[in-house]
Protein backbone atom coordinates (compact mmCIF):
# COMPACT_ATOMS: atom_id res chain seq x y z
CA UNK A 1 106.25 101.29 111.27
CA UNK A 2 105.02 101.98 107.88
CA UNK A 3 105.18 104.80 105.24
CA UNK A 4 102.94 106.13 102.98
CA UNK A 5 103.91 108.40 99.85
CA UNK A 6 101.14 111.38 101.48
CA UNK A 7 102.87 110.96 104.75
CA UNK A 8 106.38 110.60 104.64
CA UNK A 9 106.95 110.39 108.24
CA UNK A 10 106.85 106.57 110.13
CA UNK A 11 103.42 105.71 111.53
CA UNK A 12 103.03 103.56 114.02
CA UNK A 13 100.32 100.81 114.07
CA UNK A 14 98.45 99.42 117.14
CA UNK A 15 98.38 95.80 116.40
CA UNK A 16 96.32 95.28 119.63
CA UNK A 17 93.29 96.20 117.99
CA UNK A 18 92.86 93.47 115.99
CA UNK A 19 92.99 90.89 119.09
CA UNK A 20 90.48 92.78 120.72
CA UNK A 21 87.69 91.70 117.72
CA UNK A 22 85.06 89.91 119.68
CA UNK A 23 85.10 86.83 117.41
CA UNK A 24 88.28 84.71 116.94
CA UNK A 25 90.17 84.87 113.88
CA UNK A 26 91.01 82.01 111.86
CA UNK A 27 91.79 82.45 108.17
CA UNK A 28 92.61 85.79 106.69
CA UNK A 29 93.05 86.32 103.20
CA UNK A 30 96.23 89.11 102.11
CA UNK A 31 95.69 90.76 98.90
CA UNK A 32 98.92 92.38 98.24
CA UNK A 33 101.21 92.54 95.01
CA UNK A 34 104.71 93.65 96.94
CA UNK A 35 105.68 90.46 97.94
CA UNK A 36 108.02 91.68 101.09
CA UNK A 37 104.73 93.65 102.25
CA UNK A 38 102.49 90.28 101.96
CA UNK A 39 104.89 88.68 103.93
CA UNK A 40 105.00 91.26 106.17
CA UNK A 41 101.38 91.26 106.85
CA UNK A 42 101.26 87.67 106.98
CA UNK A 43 103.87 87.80 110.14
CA UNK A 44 102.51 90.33 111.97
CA UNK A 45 98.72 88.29 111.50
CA UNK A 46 100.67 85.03 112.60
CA UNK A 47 102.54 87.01 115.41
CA UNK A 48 98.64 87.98 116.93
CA UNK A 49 97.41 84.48 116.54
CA UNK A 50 95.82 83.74 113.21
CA UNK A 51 96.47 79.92 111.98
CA UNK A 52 95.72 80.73 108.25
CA UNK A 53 96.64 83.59 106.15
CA UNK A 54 96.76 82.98 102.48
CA UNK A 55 97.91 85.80 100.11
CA UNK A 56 97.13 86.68 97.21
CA UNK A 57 98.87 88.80 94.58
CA UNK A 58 96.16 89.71 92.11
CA UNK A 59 92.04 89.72 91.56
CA UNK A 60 92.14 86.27 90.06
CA UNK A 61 94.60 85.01 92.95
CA UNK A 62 92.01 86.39 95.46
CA UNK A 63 88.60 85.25 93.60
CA UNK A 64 89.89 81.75 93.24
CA UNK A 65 90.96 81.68 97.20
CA UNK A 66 87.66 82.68 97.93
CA UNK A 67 85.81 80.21 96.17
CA UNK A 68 87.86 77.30 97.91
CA UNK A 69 88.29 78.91 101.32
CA UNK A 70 85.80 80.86 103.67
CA UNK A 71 87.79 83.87 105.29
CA UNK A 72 87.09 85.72 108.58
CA UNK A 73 88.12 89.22 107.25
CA UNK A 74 90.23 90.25 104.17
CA UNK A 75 93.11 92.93 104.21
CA UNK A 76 93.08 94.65 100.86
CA UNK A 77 95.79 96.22 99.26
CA UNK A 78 94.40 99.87 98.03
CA UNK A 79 96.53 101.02 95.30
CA UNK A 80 96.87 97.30 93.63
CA UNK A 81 98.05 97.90 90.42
């Protein structure tokens, strides 16, 4: 369950979508800059499978990731700040 400041009330995620991508997973890259979220994230992507999931906290954290590592998919923190 998660919270958002628009929507106080607890929504409820469907994990299952993201095992039902047609291509298999392997490295995901977290850009987060709450640390217990990141960590979070990263159990929850372990929990369904996925081998590698490095986290970032900030844009130079991420850009230098990406220039070592290719990533299947990236989940984005929107209000990084």
């Amino acid at each position: 369950m998660i919270r958002s400041d628009a929507n106080p009330a607890p929504v409820k995620l469907d994990m299952t979508l993201i095992s039902k991508l047609p291509l298999p997973i392997s490295r995901v890259l977290v850009l987060e800059d709450n640390f217990l979220i990141a960590l979070d994230a990263e159990d929850m992507l372990k929990k369904l499978g996925v081998p590698h999931v490095e986290i970032a906290v900030n844009l130079a954290q991420a850009s230098a990731l990406m220039s070592e590592n290719a990533f299947d998919f990236a989940l984005l923190d929107v209000d990084l700040g």
